[in-house]
PDB file of N, CA and C in Angstrom:
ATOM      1  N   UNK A   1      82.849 109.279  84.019  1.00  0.00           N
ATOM      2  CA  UNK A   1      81.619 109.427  84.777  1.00  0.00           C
ATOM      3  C   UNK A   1      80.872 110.642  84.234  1.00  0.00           C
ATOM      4  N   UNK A   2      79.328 110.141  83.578  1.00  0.00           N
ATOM      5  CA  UNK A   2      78.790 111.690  83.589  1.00  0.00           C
ATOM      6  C   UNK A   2      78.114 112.194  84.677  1.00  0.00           C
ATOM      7  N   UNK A   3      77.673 113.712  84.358  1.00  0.00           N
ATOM      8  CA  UNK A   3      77.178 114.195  85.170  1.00  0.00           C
ATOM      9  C   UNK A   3      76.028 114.022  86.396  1.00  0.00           C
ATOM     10  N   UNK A   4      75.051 113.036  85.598  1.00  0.00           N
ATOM     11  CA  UNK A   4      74.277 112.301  86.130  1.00  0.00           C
ATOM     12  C   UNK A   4      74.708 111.571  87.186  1.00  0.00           C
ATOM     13  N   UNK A   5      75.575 110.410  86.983  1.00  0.00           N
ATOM     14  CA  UNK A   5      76.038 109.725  87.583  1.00  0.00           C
ATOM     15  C   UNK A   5      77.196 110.284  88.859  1.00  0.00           C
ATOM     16  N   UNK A   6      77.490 111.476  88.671  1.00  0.00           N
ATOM     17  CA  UNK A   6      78.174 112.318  89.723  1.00  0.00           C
ATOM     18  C   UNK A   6      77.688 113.014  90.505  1.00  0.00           C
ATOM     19  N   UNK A   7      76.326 113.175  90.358  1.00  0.00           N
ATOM     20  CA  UNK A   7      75.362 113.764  91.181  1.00  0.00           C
ATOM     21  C   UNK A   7      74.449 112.571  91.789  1.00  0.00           C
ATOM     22  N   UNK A   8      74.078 111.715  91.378  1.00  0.00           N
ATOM     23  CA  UNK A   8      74.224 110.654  92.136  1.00  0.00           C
ATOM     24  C   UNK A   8      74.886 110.141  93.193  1.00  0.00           C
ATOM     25  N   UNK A   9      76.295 109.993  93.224  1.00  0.00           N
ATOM     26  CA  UNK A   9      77.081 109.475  93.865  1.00  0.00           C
ATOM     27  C   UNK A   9      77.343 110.508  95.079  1.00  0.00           C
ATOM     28  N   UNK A  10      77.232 111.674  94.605  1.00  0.00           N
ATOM     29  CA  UNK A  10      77.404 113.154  95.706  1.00  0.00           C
ATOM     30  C   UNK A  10      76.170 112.904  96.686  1.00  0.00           C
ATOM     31  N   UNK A  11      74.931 113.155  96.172  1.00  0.00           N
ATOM     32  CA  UNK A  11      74.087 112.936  97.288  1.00  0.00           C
ATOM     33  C   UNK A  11      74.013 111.711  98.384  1.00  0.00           C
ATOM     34  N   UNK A  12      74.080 110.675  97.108  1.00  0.00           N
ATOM     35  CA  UNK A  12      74.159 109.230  98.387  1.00  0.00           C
ATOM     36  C   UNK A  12      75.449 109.209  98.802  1.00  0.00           C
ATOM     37  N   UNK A  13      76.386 110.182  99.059  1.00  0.00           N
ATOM     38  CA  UNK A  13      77.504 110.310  99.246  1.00  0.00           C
ATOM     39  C   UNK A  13      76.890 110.893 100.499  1.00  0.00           C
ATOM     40  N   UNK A  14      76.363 112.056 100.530  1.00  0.00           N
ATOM     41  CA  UNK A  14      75.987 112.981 101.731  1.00  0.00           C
ATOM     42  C   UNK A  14      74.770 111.793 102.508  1.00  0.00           C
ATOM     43  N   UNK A  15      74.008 111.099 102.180  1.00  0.00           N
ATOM     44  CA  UNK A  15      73.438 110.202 103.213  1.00  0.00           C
ATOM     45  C   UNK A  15      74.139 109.221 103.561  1.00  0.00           C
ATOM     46  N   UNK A  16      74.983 108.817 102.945  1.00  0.00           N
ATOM     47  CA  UNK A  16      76.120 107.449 103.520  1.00  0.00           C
ATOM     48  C   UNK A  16      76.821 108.088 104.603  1.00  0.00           C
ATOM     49  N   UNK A  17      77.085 109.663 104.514  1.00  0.00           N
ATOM     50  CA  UNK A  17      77.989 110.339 105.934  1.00  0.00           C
ATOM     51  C   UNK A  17      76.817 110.459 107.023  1.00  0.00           C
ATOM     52  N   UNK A  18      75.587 110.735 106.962  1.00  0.00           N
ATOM     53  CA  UNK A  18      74.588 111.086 108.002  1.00  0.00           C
ATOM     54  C   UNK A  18      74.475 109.843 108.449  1.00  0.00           C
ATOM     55  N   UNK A  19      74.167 108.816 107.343  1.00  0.00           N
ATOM     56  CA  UNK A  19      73.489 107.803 108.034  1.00  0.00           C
ATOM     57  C   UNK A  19      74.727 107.147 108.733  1.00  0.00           C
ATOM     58  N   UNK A  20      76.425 107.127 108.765  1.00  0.00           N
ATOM     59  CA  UNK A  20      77.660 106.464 109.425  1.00  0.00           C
ATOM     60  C   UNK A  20      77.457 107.241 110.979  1.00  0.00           C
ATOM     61  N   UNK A  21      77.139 108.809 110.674  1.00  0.00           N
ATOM     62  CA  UNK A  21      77.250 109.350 111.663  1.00  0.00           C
ATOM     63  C   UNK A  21      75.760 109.527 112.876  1.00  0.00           C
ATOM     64  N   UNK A  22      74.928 108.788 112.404  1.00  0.00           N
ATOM     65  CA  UNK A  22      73.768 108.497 112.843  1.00  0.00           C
ATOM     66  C   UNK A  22      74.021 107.337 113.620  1.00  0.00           C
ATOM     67  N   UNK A  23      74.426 106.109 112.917  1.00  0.00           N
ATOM     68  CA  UNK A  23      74.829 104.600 113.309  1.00  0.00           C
ATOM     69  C   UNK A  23      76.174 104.641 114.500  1.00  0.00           C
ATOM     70  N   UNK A  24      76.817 105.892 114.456  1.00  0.00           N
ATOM     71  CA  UNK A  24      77.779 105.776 114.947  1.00  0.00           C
ATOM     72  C   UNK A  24      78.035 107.412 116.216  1.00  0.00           C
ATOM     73  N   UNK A  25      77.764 107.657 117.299  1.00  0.00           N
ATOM     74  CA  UNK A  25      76.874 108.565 117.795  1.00  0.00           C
ATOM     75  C   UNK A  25      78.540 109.109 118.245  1.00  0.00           C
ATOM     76  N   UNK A  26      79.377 108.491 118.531  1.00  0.00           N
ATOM     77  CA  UNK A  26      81.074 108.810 119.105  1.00  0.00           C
ATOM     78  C   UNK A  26      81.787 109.418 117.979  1.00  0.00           C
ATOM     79  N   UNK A  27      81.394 109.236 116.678  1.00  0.00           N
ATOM     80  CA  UNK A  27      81.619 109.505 115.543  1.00  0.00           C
ATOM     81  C   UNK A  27      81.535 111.057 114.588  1.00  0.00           C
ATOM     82  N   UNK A  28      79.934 111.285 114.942  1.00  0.00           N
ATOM     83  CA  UNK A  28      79.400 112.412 114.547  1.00  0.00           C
ATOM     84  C   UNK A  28      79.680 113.639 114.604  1.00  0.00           C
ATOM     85  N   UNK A  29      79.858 113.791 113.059  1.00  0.00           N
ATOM     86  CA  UNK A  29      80.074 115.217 113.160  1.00  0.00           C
ATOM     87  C   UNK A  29      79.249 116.400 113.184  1.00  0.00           C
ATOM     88  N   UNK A  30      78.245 116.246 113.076  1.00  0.00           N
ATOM     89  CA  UNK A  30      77.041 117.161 113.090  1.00  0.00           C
ATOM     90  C   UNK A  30      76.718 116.977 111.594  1.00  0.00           C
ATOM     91  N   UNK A  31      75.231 117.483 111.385  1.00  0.00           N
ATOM     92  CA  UNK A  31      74.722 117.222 110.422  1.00  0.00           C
ATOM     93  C   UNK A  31      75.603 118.225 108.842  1.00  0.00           C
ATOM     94  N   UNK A  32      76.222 119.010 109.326  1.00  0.00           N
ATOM     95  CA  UNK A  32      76.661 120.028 107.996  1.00  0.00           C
ATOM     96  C   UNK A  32      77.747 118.896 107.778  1.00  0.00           C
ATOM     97  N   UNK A  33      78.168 118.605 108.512  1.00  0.00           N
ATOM     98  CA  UNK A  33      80.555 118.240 108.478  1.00  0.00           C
ATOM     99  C   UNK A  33      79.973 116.510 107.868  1.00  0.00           C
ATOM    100  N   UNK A  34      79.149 116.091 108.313  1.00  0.00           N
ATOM    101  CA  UNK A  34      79.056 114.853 108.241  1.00  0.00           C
ATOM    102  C   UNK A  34      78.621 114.272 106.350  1.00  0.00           C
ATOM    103  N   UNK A  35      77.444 115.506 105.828  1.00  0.00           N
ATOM    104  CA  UNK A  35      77.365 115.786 104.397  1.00  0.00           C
ATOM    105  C   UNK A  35      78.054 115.954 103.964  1.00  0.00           C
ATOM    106  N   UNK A  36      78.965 117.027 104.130  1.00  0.00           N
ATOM    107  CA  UNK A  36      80.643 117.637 103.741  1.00  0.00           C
ATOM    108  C   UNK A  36      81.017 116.595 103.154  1.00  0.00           C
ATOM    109  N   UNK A  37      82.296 115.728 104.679  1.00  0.00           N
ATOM    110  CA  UNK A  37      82.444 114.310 104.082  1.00  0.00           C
ATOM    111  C   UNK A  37      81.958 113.323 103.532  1.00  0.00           C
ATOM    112  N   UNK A  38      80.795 113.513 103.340  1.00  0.00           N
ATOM    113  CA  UNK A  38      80.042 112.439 102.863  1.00  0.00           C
ATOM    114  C   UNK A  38      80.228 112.831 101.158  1.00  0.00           C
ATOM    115  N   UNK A  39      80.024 114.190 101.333  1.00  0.00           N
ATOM    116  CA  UNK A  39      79.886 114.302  99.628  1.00  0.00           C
ATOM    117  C   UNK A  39      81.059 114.452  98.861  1.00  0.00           C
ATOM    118  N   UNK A  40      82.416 114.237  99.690  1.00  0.00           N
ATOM    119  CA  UNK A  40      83.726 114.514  99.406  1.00  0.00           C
ATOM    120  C   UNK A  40      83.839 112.375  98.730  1.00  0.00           C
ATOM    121  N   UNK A  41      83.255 112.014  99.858  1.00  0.00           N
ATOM    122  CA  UNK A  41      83.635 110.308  99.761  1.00  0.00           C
ATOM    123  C   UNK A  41      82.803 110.073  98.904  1.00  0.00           C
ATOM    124  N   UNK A  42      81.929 110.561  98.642  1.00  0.00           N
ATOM    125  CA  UNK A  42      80.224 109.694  97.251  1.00  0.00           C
ATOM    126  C   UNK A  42      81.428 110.060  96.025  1.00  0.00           C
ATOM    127  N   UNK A  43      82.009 111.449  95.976  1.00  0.00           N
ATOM    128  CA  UNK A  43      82.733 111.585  94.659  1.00  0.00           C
ATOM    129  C   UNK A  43      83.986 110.444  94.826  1.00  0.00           C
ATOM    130  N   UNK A  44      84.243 110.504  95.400  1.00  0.00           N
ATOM    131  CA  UNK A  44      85.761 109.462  95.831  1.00  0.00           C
ATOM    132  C   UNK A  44      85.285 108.158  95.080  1.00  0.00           C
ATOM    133  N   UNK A  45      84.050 108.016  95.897  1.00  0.00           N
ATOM    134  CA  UNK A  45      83.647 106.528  95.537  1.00  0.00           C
ATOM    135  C   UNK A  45      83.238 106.087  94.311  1.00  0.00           C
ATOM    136  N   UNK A  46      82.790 107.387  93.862  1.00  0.00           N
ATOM    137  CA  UNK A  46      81.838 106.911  92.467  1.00  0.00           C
ATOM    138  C   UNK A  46      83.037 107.067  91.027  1.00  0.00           C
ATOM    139  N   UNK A  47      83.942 107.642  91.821  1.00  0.00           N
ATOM    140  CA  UNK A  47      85.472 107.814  90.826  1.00  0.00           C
ATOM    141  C   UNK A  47      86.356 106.378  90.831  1.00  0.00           C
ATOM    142  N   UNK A  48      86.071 105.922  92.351  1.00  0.00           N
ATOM    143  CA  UNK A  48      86.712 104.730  92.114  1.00  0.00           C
ATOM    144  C   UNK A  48      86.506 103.371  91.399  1.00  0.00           C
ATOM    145  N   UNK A  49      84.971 103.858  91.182  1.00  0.00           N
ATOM    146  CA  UNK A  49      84.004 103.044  90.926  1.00  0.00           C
ATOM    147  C   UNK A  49      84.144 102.722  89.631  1.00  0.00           C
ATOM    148  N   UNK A  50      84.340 104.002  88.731  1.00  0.00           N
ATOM    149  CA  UNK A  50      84.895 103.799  87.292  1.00  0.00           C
ATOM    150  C   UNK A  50      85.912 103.286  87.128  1.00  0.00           C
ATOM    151  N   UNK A  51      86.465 103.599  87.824  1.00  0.00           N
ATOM    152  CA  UNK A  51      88.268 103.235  87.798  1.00  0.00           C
ATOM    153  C   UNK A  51      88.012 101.502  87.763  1.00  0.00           C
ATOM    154  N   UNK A  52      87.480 100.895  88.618  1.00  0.00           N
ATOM    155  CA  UNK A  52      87.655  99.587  88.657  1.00  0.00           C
ATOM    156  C   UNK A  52      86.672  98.640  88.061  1.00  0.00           C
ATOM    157  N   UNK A  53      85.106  99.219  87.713  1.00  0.00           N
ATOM    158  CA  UNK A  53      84.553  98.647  86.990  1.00  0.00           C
ATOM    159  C   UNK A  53      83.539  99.714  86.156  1.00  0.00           C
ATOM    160  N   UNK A  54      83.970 100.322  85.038  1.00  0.00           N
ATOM    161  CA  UNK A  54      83.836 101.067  83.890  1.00  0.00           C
ATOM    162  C   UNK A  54      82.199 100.823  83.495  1.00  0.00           C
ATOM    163  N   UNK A  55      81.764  99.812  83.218  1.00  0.00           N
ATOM    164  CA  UNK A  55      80.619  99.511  83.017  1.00  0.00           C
ATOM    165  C   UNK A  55      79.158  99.674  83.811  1.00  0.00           C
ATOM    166  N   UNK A  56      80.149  98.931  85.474  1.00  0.00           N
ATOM    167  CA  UNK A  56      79.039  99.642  86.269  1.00  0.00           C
ATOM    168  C   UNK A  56      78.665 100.683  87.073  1.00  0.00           C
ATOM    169  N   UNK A  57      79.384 101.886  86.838  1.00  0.00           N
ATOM    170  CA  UNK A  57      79.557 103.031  87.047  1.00  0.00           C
ATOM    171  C   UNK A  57      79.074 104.271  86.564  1.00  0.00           C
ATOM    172  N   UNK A  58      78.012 103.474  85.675  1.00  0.00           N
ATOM    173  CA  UNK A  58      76.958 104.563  84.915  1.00  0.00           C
ATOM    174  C   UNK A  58      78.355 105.436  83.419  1.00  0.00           C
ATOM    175  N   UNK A  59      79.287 104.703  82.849  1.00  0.00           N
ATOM    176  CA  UNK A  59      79.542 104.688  82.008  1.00  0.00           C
ATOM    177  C   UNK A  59      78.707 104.386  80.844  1.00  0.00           C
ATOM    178  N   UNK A  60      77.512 103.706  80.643  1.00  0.00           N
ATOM    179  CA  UNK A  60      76.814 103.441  79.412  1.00  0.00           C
ATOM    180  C   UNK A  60      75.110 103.622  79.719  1.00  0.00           C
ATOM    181  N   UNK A  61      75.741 104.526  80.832  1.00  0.00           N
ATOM    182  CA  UNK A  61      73.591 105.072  80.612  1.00  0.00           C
ATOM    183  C   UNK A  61      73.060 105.306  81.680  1.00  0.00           C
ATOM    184  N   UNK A  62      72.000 105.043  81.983  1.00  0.00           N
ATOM    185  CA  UNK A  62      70.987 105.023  82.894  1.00  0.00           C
ATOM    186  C   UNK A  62      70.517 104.162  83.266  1.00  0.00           C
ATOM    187  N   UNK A  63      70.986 102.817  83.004  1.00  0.00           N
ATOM    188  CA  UNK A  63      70.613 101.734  83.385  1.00  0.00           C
ATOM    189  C   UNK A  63      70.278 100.989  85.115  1.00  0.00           C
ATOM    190  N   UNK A  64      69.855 100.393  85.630  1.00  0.00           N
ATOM    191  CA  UNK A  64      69.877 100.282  86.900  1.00  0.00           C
ATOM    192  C   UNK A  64      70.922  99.896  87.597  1.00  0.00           C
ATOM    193  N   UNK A  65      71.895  99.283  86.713  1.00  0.00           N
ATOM    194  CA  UNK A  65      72.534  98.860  87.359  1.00  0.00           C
ATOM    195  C   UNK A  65      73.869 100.070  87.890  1.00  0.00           C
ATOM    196  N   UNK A  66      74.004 100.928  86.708  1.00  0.00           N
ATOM    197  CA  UNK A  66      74.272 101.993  86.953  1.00  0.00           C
ATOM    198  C   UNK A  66      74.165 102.780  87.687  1.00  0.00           C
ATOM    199  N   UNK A  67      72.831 103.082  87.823  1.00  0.00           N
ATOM    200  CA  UNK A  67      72.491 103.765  89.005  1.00  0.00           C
ATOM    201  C   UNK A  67      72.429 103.195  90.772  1.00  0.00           C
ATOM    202  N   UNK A  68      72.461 101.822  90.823  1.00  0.00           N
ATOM    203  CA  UNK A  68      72.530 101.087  92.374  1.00  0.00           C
ATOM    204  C   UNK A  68      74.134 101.210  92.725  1.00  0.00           C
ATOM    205  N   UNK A  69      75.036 101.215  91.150  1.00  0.00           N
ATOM    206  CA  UNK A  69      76.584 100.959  91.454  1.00  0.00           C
ATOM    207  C   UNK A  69      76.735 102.432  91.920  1.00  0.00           C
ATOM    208  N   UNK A  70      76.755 103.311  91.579  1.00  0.00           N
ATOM    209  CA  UNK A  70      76.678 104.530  92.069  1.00  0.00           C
ATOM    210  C   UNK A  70      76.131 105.096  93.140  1.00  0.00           C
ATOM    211  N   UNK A  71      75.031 104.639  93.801  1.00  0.00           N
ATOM    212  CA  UNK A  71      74.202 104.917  95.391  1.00  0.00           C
ATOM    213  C   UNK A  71      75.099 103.774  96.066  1.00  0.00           C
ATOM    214  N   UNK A  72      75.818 103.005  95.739  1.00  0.00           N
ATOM    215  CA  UNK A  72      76.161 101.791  96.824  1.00  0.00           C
ATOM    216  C   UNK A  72      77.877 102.429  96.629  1.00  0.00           C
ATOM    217  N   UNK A  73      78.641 103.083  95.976  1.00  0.00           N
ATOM    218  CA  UNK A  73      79.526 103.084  95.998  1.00  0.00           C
ATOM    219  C   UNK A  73      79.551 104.853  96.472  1.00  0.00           C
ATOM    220  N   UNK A  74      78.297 105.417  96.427  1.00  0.00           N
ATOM    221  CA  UNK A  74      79.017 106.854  97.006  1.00  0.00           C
ATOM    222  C   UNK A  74      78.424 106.542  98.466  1.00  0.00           C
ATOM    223  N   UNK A  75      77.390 105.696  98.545  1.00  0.00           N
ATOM    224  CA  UNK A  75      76.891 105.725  99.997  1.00  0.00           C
ATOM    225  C   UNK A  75      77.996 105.393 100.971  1.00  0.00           C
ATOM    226  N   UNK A  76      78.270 103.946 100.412  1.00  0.00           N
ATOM    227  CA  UNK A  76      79.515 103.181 101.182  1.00  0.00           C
ATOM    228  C   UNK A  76      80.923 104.500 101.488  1.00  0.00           C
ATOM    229  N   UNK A  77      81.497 105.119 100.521  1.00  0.00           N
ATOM    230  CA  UNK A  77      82.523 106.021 100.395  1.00  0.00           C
ATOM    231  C   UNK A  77      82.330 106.908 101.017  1.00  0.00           C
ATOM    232  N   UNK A  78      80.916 107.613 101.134  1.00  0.00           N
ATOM    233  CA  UNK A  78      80.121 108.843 102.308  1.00  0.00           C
ATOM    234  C   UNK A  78      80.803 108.112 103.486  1.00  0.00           C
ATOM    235  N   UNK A  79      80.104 106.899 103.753  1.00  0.00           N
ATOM    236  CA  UNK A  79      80.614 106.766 105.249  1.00  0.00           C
ATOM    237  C   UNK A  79      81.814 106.789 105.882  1.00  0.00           C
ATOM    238  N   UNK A  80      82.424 106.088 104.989  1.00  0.00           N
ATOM    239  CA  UNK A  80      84.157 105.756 104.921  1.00  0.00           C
ATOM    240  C   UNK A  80      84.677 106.809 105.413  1.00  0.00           C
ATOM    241  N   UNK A  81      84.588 107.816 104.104  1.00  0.00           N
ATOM    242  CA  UNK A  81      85.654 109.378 104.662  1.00  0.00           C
ATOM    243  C   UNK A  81      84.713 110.042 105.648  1.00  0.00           C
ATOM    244  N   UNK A  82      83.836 109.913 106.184  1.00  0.00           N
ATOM    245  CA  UNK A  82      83.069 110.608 107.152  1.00  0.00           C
ATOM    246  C   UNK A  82      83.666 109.717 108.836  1.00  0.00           C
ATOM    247  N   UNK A  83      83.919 108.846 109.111  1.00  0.00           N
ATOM    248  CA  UNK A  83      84.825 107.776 109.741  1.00  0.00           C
ATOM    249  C   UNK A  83      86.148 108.325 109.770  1.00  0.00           C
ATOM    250  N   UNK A  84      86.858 108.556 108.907  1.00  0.00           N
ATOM    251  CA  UNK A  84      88.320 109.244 108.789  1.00  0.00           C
ATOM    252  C   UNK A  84      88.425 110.157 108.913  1.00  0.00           C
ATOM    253  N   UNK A  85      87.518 111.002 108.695  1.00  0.00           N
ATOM    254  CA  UNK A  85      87.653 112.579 109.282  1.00  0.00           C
ATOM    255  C   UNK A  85      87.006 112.817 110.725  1.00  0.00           C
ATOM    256  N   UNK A  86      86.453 111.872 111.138  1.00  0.00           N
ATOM    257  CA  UNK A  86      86.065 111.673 112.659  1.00  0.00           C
ATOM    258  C   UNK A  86      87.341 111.359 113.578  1.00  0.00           C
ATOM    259  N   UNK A  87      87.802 110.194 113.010  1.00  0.00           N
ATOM    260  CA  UNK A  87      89.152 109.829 113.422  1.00  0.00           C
ATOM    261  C   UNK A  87      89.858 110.749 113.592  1.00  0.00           C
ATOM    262  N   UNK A  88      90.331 111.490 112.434  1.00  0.00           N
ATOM    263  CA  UNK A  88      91.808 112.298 112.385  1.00  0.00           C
ATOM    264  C   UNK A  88      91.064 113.770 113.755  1.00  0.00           C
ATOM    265  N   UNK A  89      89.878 114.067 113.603  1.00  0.00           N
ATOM    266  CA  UNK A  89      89.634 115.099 114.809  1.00  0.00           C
ATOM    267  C   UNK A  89      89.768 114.855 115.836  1.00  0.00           C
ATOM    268  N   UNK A  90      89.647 113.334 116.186  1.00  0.00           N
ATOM    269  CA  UNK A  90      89.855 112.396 117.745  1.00  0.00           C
ATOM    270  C   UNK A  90      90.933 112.748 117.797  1.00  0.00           C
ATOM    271  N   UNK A  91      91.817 112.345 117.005  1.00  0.00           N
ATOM    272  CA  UNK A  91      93.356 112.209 117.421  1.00  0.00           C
ATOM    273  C   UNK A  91      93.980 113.595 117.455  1.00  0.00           C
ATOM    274  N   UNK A  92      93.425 114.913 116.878  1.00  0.00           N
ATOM    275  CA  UNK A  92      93.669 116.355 117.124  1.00  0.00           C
ATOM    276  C   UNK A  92      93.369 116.566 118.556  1.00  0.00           C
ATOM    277  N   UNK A  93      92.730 116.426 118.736  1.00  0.00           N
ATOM    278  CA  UNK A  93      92.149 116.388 120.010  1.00  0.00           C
ATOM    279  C   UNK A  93      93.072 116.390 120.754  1.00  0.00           C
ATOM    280  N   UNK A  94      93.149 115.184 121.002  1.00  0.00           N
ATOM    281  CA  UNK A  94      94.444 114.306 122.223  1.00  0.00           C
ATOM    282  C   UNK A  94      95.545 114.971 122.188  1.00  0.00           C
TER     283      UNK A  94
END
């Protein structure tokens, strides 16, 4: 993954956590914690992203497709670990 493409995936990483924790109001971690995870999961995602399909992961450029695989895989991954770290604080909680 280059750099490009990792900064990509970080930011729509940090709106995939706002917007989970927006959609999801029991969830929310506030706007800092929710970026946090979000930008912890955009890298997650956009790593996994190579891992399983090399090509569309902004491995060969700048292409669009590159760049949607990367906003859809850090967005999706923002939300994910922003969800799991909601979780695991519920259950501290209790």
């Amino acid at each position: 993954m280059d750099i490009v493409g990792l900064i990509i995936a970080l930011v729509s990483g940090a709106v995939g956590g706002n917007v989970a924790g927006a959609l999801m109001k029991d969830k929310n971690l506030g706007l800092l914690w929710n970026s946090v995870a979000g930008i912890v999961g955009g890298g997650l995602g956009g790593w996994l992203l190579n891992l399983i399909v090399p090509g569309l992961a902004g491995g060969g450029g700048l292409d669009i497709g590159s760049i949607l695989g990367q906003i859809a895989s850090g967005g999706v991954g923002g939300g994910i670990i922003m969800v799991v770290v909601a979780l695991i604080k519920q259950a501290i909680k209790k």
